[in-house]
Protein backbone atom coordinates (compact mmCIF):
# COMPACT_ATOMS: atom_id res chain seq x y z
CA UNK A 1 7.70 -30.74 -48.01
CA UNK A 2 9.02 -31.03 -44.82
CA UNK A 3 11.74 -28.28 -43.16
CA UNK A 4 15.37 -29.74 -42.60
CA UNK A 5 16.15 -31.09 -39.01
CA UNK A 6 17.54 -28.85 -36.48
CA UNK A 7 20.66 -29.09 -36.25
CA UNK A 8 21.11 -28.35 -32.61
CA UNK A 9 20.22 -29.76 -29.00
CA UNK A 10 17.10 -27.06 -27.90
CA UNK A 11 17.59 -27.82 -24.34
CA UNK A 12 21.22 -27.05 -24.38
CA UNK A 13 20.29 -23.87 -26.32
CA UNK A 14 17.91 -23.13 -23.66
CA UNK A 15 20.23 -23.58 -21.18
CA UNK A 16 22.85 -21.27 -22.25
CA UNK A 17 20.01 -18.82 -22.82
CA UNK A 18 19.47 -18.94 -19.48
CA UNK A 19 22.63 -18.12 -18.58
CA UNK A 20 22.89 -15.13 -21.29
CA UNK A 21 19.60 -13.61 -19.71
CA UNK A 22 20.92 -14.40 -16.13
CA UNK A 23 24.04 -12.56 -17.14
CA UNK A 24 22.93 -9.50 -18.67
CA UNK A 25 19.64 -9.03 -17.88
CA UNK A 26 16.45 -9.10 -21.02
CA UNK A 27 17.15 -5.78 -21.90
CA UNK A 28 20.75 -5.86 -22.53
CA UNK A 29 20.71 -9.45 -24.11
CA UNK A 30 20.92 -9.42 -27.90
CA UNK A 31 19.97 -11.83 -30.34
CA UNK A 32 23.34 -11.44 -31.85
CA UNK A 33 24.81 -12.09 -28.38
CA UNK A 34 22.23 -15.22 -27.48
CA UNK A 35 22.72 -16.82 -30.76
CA UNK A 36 26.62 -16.70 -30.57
CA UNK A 37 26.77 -17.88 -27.31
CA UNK A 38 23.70 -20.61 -28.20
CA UNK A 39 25.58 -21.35 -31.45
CA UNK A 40 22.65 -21.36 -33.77
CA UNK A 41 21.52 -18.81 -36.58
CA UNK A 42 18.89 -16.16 -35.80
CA UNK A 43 16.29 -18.20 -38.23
CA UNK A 44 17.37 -21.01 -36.28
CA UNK A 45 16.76 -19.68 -32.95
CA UNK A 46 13.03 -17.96 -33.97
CA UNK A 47 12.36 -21.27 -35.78
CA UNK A 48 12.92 -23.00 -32.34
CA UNK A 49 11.77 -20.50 -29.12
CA UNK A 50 10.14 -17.78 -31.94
CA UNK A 51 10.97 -14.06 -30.87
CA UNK A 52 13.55 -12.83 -28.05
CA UNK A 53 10.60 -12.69 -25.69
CA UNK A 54 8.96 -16.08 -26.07
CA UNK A 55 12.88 -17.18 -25.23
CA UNK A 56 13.39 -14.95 -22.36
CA UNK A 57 10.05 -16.47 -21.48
CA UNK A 58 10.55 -19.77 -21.68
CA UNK A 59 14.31 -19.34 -20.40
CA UNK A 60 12.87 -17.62 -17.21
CA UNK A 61 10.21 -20.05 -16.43
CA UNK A 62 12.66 -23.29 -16.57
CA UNK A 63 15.14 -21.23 -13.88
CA UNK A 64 12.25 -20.31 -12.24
CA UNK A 65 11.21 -24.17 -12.09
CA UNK A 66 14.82 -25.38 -10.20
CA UNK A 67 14.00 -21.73 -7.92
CA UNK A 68 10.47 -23.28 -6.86
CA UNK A 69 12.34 -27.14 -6.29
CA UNK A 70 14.84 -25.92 -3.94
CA UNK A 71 12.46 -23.61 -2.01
CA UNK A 72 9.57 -26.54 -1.93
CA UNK A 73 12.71 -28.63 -0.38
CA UNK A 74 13.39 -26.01 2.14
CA UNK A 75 10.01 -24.96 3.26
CA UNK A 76 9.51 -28.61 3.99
CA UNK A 77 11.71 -28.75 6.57
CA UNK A 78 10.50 -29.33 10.17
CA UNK A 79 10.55 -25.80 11.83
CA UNK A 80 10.11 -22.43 10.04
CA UNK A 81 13.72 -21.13 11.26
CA UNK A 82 15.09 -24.61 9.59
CA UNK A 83 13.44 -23.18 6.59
CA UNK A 84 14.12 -19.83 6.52
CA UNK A 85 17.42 -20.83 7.37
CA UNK A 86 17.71 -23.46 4.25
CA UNK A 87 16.58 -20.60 1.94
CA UNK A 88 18.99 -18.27 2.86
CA UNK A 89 21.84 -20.51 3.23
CA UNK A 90 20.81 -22.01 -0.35
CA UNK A 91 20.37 -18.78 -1.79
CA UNK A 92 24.23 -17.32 -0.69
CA UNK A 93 25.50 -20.34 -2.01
CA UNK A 94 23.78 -20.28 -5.42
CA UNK A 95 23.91 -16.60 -5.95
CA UNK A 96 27.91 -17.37 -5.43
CA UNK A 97 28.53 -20.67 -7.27
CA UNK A 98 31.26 -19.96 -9.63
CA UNK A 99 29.93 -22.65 -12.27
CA UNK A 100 27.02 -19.93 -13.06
CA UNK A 101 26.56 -16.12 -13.57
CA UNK A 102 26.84 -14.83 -9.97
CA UNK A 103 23.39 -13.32 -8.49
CA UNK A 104 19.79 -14.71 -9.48
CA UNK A 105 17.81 -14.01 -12.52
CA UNK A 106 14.62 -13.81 -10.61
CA UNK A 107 15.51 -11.61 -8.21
CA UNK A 108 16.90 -9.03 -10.28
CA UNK A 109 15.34 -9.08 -13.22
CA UNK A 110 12.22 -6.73 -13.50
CA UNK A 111 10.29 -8.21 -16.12
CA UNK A 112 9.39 -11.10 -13.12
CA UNK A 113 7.68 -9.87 -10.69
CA UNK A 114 5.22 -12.24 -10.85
CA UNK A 115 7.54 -15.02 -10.08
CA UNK A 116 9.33 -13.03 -7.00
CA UNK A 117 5.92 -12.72 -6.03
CA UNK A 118 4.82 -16.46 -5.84
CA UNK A 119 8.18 -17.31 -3.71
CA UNK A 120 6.95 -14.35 -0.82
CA UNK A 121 3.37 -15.96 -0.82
CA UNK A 122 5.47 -19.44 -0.60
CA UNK A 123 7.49 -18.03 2.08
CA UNK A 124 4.53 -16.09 3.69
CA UNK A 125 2.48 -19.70 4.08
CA UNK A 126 5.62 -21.43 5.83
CA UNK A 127 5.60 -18.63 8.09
CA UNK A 128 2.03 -18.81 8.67
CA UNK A 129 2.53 -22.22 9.46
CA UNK A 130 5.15 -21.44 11.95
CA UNK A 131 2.83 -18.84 13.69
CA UNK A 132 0.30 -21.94 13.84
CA UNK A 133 2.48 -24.52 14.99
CA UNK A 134 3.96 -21.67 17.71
CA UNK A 135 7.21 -21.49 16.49
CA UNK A 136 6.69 -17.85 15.50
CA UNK A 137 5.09 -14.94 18.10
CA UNK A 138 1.29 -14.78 17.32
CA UNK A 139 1.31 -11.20 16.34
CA UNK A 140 3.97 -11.92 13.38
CA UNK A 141 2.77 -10.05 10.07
CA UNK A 142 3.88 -13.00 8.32
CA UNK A 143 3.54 -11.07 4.81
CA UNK A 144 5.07 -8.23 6.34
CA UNK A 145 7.92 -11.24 7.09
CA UNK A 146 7.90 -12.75 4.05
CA UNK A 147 8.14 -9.39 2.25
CA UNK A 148 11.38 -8.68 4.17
CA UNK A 149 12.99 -11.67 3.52
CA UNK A 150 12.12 -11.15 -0.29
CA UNK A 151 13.96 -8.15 -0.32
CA UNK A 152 16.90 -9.78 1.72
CA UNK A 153 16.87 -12.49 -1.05
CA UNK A 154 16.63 -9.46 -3.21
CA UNK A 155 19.82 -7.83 -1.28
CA UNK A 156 21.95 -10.90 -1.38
CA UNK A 157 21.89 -11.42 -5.19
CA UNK A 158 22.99 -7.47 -5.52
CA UNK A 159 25.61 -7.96 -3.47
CA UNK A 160 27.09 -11.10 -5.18
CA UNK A 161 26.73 -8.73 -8.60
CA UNK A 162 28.60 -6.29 -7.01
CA UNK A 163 31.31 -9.25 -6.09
CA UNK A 164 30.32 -10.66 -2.45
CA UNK A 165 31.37 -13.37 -1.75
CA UNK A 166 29.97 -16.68 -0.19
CA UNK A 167 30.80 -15.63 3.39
CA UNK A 168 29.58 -11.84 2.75
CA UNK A 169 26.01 -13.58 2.05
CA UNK A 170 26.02 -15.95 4.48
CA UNK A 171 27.09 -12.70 6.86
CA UNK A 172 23.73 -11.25 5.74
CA UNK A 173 21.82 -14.65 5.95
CA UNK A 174 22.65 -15.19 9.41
CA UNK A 175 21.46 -11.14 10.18
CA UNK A 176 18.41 -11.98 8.21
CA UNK A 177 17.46 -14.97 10.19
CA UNK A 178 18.34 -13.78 13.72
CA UNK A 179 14.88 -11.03 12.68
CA UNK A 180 12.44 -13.93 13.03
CA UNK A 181 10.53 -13.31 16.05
CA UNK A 182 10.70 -15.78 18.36
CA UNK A 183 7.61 -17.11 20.37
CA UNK A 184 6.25 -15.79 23.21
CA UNK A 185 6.97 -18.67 25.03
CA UNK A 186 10.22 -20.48 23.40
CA UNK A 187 9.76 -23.68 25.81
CA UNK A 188 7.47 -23.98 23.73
CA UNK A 189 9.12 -25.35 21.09
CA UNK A 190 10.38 -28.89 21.40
C-alpha cells in the first residue's frame, strides 16, 4: 500500500526553513513555528526532513552550499586584497539584504563550527597564496589572518542583528581590509 503524495513543494519547505533557522537560531526554532511558517503538518514535515535536527541539518548545509559559491567566486579573483575585499564587500551586503533575515546563519549559529571553520582554512589558503605570489609580507601568519577576518565576518553579521546597516558594514569592511599587510616591497606587485 503505498503512502499518499506529499502535498507540498520540499524545496520550498526547505527554503523557508532556512530562513526560520536563520532567523531565530536552532535553539529557539520550534516545530510549531517551522511548520506554520513551512505550511505543512508536523507528520508531514518528519515524514519529509525526519526530526528538527536532520532539518536544521539539511537546512544549514544548503545555506552553507550558496556561502561556499560566493566565497569560491571571490577567492578566485586575481590578487588576495581583490579577494578579501570581494568577501567582505559580499558579506555587508548579504548580511543586510532586506529580502532575507538580516545577519548570517553560519556565522552565528553555534551548532556550525565546522562550517565557519572550512571558510577560515578557505580564506587561510588564498592568503597563503598571496604570501606566495608576494602580494602579502612573507612573515604573514596567514591562519592567524584568516582567523581575524573570521571573526570580522563574525562581527559584521552581529552588527547587522543588532540593526547596522549596509554602510555600517561596509565601514568595518574597509577597516578590516586596510589590516592586510602589505609586501615588503609593494613595486612588487604589478
Amino acid at each position: 500500500m503505498a503512502g499518499r503524495p506529499r502535498s507540498f513543494d520540499r524545496d520550498a519547505a526547505l527554503a523557508v526553513a532556512v530562513e526560520e533557522f536563520w532567523r531565530a537560531g536552532y535553539e529557539e526554532t520550534s516545530v510549531a513555528t517551522l511548520t506554520a511558517a513551512m505550511g505543512v503538518t508536523p507528520p508531514s514535515l518528519y515524514a519529509a526532513f525526519g526530526d528538527k535536527q536532520r532539518l536544521f541539518e539539511e537546512a544549514s548545509e544548503a545555506y552553507f552550499q550558496r556561502t561556499c559559491e560566493g566565497i569560491e567566486v571571490a577567492t578566485a579573483l586575481p590578487t588576495v586584497r581583490e579577494a578579501v575585499a570581494r568577501v567582505l564587500e559580499d558579506t555587508a551586503r548579504a548580511h543586510t539584504d532586506p529580502a532575507t533575515p538580516a545577519g548570517c546563519l553560519m556565522l552565528t549559529e553555534p551548532r556550525l563550527a565546522a562550517q565557519r571553520e572550512v571558510v577560515r582554512r578557505r580564506l587561510g589558503d588564498r592568503l597563503a597564496d598571496g604570501v606566495r605570489d608576494g602580494e602579502l609580507a612573507a612573515g604573514t601568519d596567514t591562519d592567524r589572518l584568516a582567523t581575524f577576518l573570521l571573526a570580522v565576518l563574525r562581527g559584521m553579521s552581529g552588527c547587522a542583528r543588532d540593526g547596522g546597516g549596509t554602510d555600517d558594514l561596509l565601514g568595518i569592511a574597509e577597516t578590516a581590509l586596510a589590516a592586510l599587510p602589505a609586501p615588503a616591497n609593494p613595486l612588487d606587485i604589478a
